[in-house]
C-alpha atoms as a PDB file:
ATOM      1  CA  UNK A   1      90.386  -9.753  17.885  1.00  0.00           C
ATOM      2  CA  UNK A   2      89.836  -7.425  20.635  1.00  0.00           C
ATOM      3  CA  UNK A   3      86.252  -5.497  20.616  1.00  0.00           C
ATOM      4  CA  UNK A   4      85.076  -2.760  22.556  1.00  0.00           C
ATOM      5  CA  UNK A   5      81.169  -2.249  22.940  1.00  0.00           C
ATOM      6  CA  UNK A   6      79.988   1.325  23.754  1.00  0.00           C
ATOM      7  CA  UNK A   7      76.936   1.805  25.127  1.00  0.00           C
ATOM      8  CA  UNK A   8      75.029   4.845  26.361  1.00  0.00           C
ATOM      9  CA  UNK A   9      73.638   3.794  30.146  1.00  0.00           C
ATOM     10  CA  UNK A  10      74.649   1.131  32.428  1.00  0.00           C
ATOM     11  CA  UNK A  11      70.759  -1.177  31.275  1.00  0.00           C
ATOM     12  CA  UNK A  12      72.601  -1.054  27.287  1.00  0.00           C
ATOM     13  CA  UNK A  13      75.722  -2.452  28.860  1.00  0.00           C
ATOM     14  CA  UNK A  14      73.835  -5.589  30.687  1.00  0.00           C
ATOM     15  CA  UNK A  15      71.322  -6.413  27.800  1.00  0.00           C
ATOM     16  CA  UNK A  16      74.548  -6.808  25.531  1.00  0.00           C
ATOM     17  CA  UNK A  17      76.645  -8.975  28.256  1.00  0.00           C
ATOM     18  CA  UNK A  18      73.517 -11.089  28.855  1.00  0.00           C
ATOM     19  CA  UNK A  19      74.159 -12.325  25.306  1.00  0.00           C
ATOM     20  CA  UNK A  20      77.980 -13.750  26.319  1.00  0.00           C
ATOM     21  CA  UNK A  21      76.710 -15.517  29.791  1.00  0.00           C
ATOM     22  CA  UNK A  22      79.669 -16.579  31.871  1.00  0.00           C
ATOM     23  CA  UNK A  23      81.959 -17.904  28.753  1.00  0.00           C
ATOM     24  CA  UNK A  24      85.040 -15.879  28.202  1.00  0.00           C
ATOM     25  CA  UNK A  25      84.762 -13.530  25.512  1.00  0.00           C
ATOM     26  CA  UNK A  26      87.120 -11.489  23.300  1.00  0.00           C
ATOM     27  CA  UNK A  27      84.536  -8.019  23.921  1.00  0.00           C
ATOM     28  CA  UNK A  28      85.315  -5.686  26.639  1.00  0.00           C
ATOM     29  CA  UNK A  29      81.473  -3.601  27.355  1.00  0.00           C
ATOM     30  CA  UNK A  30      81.793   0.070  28.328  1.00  0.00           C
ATOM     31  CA  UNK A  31      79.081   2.293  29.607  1.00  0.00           C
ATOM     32  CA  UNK A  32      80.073   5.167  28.132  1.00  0.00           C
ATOM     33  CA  UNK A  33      77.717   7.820  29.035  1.00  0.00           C
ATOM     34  CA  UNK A  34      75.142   9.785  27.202  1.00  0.00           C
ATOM     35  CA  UNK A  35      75.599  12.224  24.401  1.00  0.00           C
ATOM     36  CA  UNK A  36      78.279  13.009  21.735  1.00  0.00           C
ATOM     37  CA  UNK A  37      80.726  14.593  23.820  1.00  0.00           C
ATOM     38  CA  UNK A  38      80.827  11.918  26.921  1.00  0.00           C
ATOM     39  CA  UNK A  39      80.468   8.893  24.310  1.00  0.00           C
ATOM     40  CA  UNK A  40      83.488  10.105  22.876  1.00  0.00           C
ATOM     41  CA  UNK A  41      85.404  10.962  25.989  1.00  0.00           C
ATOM     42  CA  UNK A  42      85.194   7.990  27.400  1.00  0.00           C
ATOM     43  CA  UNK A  43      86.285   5.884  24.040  1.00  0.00           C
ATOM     44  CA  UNK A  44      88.880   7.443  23.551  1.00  0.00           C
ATOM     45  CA  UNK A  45      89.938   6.877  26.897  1.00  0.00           C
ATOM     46  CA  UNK A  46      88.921   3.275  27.061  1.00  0.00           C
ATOM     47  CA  UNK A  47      91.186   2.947  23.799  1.00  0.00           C
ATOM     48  CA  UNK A  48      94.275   5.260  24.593  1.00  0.00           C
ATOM     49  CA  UNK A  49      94.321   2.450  28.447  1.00  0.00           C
ATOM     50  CA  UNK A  50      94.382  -0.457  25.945  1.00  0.00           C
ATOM     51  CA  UNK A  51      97.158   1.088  23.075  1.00  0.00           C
ATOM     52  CA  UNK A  52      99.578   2.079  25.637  1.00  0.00           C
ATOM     53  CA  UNK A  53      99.078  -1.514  27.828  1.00  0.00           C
ATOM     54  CA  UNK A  54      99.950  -2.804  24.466  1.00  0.00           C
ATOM     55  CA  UNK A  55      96.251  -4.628  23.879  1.00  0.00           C
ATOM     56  CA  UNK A  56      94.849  -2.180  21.489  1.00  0.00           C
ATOM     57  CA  UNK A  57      91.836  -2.976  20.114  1.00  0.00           C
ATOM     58  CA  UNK A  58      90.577  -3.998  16.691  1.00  0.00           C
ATOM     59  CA  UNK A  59      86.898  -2.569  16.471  1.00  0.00           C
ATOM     60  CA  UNK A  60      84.388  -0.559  18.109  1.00  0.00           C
ATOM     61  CA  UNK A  61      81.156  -0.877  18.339  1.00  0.00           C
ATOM     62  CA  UNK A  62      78.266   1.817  19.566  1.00  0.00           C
ATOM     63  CA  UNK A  63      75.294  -0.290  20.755  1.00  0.00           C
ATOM     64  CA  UNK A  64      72.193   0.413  22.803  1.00  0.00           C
ATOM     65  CA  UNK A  65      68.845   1.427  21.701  1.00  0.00           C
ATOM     66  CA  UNK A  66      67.279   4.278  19.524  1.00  0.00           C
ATOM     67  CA  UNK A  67      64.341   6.101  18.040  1.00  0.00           C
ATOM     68  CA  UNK A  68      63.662   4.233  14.245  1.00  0.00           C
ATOM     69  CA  UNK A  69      62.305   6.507  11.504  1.00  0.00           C
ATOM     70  CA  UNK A  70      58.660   4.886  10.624  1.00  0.00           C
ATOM     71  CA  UNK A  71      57.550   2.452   8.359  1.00  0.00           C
ATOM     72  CA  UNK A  72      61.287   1.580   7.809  1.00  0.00           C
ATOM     73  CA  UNK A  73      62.773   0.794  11.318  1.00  0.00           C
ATOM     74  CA  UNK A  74      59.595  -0.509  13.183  1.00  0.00           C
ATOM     75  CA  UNK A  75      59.774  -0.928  17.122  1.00  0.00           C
ATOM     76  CA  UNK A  76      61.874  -3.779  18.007  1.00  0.00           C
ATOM     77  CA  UNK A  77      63.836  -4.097  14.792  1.00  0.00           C
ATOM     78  CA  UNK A  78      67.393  -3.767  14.669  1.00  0.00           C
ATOM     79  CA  UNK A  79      69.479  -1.082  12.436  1.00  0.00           C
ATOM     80  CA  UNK A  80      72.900  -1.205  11.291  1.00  0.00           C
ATOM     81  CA  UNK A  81      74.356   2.158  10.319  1.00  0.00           C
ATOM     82  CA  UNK A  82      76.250   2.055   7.135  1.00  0.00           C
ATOM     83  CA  UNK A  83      76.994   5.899   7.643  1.00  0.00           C
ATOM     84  CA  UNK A  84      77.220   7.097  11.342  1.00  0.00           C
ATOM     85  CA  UNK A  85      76.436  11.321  10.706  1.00  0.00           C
ATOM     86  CA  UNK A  86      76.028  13.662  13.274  1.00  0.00           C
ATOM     87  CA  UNK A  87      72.774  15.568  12.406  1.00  0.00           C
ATOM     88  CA  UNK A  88      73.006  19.007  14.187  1.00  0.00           C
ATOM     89  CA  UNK A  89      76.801  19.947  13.635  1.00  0.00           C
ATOM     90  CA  UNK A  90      77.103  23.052  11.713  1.00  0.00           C
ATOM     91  CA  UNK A  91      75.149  26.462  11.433  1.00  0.00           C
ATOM     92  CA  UNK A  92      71.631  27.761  11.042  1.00  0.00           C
ATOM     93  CA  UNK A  93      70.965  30.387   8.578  1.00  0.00           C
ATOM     94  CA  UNK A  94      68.913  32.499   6.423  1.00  0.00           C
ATOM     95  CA  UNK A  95      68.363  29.753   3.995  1.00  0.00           C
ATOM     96  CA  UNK A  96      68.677  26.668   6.825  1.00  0.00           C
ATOM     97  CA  UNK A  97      70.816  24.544   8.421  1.00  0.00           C
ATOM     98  CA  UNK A  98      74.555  23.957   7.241  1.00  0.00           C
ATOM     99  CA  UNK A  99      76.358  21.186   8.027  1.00  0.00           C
ATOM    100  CA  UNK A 100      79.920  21.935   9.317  1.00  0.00           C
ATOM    101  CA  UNK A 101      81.480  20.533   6.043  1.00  0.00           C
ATOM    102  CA  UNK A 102      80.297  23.266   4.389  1.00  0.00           C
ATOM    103  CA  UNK A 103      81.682  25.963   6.889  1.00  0.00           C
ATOM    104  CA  UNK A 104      84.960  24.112   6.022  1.00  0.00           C
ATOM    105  CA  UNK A 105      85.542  22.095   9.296  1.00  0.00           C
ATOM    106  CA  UNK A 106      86.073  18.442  10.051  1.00  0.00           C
ATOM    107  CA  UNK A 107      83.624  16.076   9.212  1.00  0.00           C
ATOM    108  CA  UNK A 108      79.614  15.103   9.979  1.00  0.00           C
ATOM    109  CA  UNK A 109      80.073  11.014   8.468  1.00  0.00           C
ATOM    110  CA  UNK A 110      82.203   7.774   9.630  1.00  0.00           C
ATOM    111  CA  UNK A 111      81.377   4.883   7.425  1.00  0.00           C
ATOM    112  CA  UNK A 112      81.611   1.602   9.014  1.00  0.00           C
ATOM    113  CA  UNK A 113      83.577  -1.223   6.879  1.00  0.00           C
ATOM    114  CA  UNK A 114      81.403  -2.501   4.178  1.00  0.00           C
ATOM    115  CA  UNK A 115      82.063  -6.050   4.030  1.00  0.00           C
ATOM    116  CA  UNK A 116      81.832  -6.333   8.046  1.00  0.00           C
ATOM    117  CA  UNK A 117      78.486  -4.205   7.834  1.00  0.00           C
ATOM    118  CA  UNK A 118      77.241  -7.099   4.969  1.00  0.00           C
ATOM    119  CA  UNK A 119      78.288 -10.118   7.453  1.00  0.00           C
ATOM    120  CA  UNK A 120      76.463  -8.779  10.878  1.00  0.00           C
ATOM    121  CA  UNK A 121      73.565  -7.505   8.775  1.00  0.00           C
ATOM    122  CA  UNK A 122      72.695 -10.933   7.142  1.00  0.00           C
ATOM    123  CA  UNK A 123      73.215 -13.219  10.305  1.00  0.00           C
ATOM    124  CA  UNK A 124      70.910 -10.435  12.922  1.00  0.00           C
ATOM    125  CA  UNK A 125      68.385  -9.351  10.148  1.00  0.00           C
ATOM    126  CA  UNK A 126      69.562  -5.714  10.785  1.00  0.00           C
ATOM    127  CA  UNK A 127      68.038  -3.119   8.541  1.00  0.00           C
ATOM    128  CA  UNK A 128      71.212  -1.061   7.217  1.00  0.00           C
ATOM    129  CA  UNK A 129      70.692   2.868   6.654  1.00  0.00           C
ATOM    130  CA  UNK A 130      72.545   5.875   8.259  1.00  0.00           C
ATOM    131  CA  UNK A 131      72.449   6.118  11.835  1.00  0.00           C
ATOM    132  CA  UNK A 132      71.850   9.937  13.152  1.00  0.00           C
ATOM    133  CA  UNK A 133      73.753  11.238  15.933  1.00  0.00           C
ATOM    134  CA  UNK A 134      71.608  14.059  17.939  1.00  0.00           C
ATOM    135  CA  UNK A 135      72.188  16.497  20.386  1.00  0.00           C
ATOM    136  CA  UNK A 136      68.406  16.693  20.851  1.00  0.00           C
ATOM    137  CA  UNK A 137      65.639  14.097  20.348  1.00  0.00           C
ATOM    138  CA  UNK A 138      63.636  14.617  18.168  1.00  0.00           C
ATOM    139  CA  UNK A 139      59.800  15.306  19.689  1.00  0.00           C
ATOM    140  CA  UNK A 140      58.016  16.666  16.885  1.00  0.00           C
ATOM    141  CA  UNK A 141      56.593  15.643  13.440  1.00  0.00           C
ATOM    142  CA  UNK A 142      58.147  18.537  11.285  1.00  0.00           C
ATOM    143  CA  UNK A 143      62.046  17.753  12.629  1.00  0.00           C
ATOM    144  CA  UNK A 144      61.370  14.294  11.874  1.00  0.00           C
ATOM    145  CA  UNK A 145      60.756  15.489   8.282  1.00  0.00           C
ATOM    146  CA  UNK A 146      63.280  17.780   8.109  1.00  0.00           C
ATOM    147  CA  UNK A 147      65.763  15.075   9.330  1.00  0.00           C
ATOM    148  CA  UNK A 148      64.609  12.890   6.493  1.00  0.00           C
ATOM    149  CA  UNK A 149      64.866  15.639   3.860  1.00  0.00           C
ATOM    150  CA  UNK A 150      68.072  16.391   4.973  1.00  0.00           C
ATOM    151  CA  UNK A 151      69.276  12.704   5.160  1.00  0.00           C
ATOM    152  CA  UNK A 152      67.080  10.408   2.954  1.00  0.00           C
ATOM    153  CA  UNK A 153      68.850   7.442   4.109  1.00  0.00           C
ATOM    154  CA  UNK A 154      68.490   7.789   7.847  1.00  0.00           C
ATOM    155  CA  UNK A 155      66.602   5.074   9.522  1.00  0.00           C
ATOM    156  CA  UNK A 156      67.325   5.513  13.243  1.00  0.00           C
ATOM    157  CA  UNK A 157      68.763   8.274  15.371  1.00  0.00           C
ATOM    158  CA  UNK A 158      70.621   8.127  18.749  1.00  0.00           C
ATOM    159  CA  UNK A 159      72.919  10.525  20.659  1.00  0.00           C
ATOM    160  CA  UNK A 160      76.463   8.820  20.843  1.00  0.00           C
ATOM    161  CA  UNK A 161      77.131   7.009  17.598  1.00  0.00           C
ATOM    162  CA  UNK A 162      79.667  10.169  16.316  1.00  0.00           C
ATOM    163  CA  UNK A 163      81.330  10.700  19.061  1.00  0.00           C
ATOM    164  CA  UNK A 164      82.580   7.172  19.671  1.00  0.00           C
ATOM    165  CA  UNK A 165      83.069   6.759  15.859  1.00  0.00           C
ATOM    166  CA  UNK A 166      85.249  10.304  16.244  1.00  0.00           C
ATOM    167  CA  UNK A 167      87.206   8.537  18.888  1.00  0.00           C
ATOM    168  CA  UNK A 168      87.670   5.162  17.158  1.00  0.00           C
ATOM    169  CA  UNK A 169      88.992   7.230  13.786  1.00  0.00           C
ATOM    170  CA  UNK A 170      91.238   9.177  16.037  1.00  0.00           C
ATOM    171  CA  UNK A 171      92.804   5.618  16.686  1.00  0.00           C
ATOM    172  CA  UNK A 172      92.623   4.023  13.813  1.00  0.00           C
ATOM    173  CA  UNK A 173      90.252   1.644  14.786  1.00  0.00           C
ATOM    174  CA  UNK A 174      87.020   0.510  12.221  1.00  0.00           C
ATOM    175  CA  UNK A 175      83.778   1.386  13.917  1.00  0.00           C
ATOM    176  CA  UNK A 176      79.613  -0.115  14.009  1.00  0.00           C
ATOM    177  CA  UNK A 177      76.608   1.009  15.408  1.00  0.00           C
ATOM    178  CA  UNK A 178      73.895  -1.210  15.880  1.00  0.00           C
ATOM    179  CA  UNK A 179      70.594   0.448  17.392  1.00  0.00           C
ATOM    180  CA  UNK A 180      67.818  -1.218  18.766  1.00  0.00           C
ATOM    181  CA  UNK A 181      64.396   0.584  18.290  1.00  0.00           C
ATOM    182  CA  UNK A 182      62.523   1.274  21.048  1.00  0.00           C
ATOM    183  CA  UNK A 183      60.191   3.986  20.134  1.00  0.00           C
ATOM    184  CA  UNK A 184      59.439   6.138  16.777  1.00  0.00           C
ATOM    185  CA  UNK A 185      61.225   9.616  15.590  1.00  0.00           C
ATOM    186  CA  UNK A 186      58.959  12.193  16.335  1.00  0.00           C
ATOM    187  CA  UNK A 187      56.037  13.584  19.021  1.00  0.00           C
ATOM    188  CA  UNK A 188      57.078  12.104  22.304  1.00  0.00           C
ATOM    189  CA  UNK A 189      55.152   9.194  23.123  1.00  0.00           C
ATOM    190  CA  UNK A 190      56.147   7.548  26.179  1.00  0.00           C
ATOM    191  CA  UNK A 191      53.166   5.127  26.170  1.00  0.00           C
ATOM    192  CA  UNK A 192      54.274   3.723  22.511  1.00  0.00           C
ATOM    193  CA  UNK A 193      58.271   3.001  23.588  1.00  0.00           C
ATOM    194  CA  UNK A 194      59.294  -0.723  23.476  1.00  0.00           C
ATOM    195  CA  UNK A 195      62.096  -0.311  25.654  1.00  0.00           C
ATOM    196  CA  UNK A 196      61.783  -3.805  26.767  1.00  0.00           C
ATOM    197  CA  UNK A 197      61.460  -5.359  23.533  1.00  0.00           C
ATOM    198  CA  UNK A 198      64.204  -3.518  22.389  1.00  0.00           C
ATOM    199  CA  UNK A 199      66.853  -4.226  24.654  1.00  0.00           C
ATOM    200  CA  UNK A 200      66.096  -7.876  24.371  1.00  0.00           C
ATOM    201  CA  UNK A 201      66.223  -7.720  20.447  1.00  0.00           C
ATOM    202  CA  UNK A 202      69.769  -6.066  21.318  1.00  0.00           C
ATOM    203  CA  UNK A 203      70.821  -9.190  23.488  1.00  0.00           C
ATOM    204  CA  UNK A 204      69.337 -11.582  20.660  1.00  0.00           C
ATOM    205  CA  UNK A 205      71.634  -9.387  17.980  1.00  0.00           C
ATOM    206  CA  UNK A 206      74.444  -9.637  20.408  1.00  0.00           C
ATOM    207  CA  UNK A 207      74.230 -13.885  20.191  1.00  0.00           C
ATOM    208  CA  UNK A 208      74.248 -13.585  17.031  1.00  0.00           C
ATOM    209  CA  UNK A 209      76.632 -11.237  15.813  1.00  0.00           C
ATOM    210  CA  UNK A 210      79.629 -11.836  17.983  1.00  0.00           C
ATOM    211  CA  UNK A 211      80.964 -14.682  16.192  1.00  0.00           C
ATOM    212  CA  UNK A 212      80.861 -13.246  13.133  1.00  0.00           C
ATOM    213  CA  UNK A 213      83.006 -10.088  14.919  1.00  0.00           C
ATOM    214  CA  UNK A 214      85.732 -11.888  16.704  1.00  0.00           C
ATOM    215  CA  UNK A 215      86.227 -13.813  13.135  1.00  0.00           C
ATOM    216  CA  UNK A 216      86.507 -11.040  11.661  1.00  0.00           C
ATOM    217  CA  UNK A 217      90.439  -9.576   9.646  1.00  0.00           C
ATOM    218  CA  UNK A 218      90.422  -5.821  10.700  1.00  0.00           C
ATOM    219  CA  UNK A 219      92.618  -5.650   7.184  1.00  0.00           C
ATOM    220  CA  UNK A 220      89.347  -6.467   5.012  1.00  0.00           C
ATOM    221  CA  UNK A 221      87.558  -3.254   5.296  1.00  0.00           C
END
């Protein structure tokens, strides 16, 4: 098994390799920048290098930490997406937003591989819900709502899960996210983010969860 970790910033990248030490390990870790667009720039790269040195790899995972949609995903817990959707993809109108599915265009969901999403969720205690990729934070109570209305299933959202799941598809390659929660969806509130707390929950998940990845047959999805 070969494993490539995405991460937003260069602070994601450490908190998950302080969870490996100085043991070799099967995961490469890739600070992929933030955002859709860079996220997926930057994967794809990362796994075009690897395919043509002929050491592709088997799975992808977008890491780091994210706001969690209260009471579900509380600061410092851990979410698991079972659906990675892009939130803000698609069209406003008269009678509100419409997702670019509708307009007849590509797609706003990647869906992680059930049974791998069941092993990682039991051994870190992961909450498992979709995982919403944004363009724009959310600051305010009424988009929080209207995210949840739209998306009853959403527990977290971050900015790069979609476009590192659009580059893992592109390759063939099964794709997580695991997000961290470091502060709530909704009025920015600088003095209630955990970032702390949450990147060390993300090195704790990391501990965890790796064995259970590099074990892992890429054919049961």
């Amino acid at each position: 098994m070969r494993i490539l970790v995405a991460t937003a910033v260069p602070v994601e990248r450490d908190a998950v390799a302080s969870a490996f030490g100085s043991g070799p390990t099967t995961v490469d870790l890739l600070a992929a920048g933030v955002g859709s667009a860079a996220a997926a720039v930057s994967t794809a790269t990362a796994l075009t290098t690897a395919a043509l040195a002929g050491t592709p790899y088997d799975l992808v995972v977008s890491a780091g930490i994210g706001g969690g949609f209260q009471p579900e995903a509380p600061l410092g817990s851990l979410v698991l997406a079972d659906a990675i959707t892009v939130a803000d993809l698609g069209a406003e109108t008269a009678d509100g937003f419409v997702p670019v599915t509708e307009l007849g265009f590509g797609a706003i969901t990647h869906r992680p591989p059930d049974a791998l999403v069941r092993e990682v969720a039991a051994v870190t205690g992961a909450r498992t819900g979709t995982v919403l990729t944004v363009n724009t934070v959310t600051g305010s109570a009424e988009r929080a709502v209207e995210l949840r209305r739209r998306h009853p299933g959403a527990l977290a959202e971050a900015m790069e899960g979609f476009g590192v799941a659009e580059a893992a598809a592109v390759h063939g390659v099964p794709v997580l996210e695991l997000r961290a929660v470091s502060n709530p969806v909704g009025p920015r509130d600088r003095a209630a983010w955990r970032i702390g707390d949450a990147l060390a929950a993300l090195t704790e998940a990391f501990g965890k969860l790796t064995p259970v990845l590099e074990s892992w047959n890429p054919h049961d999805r």
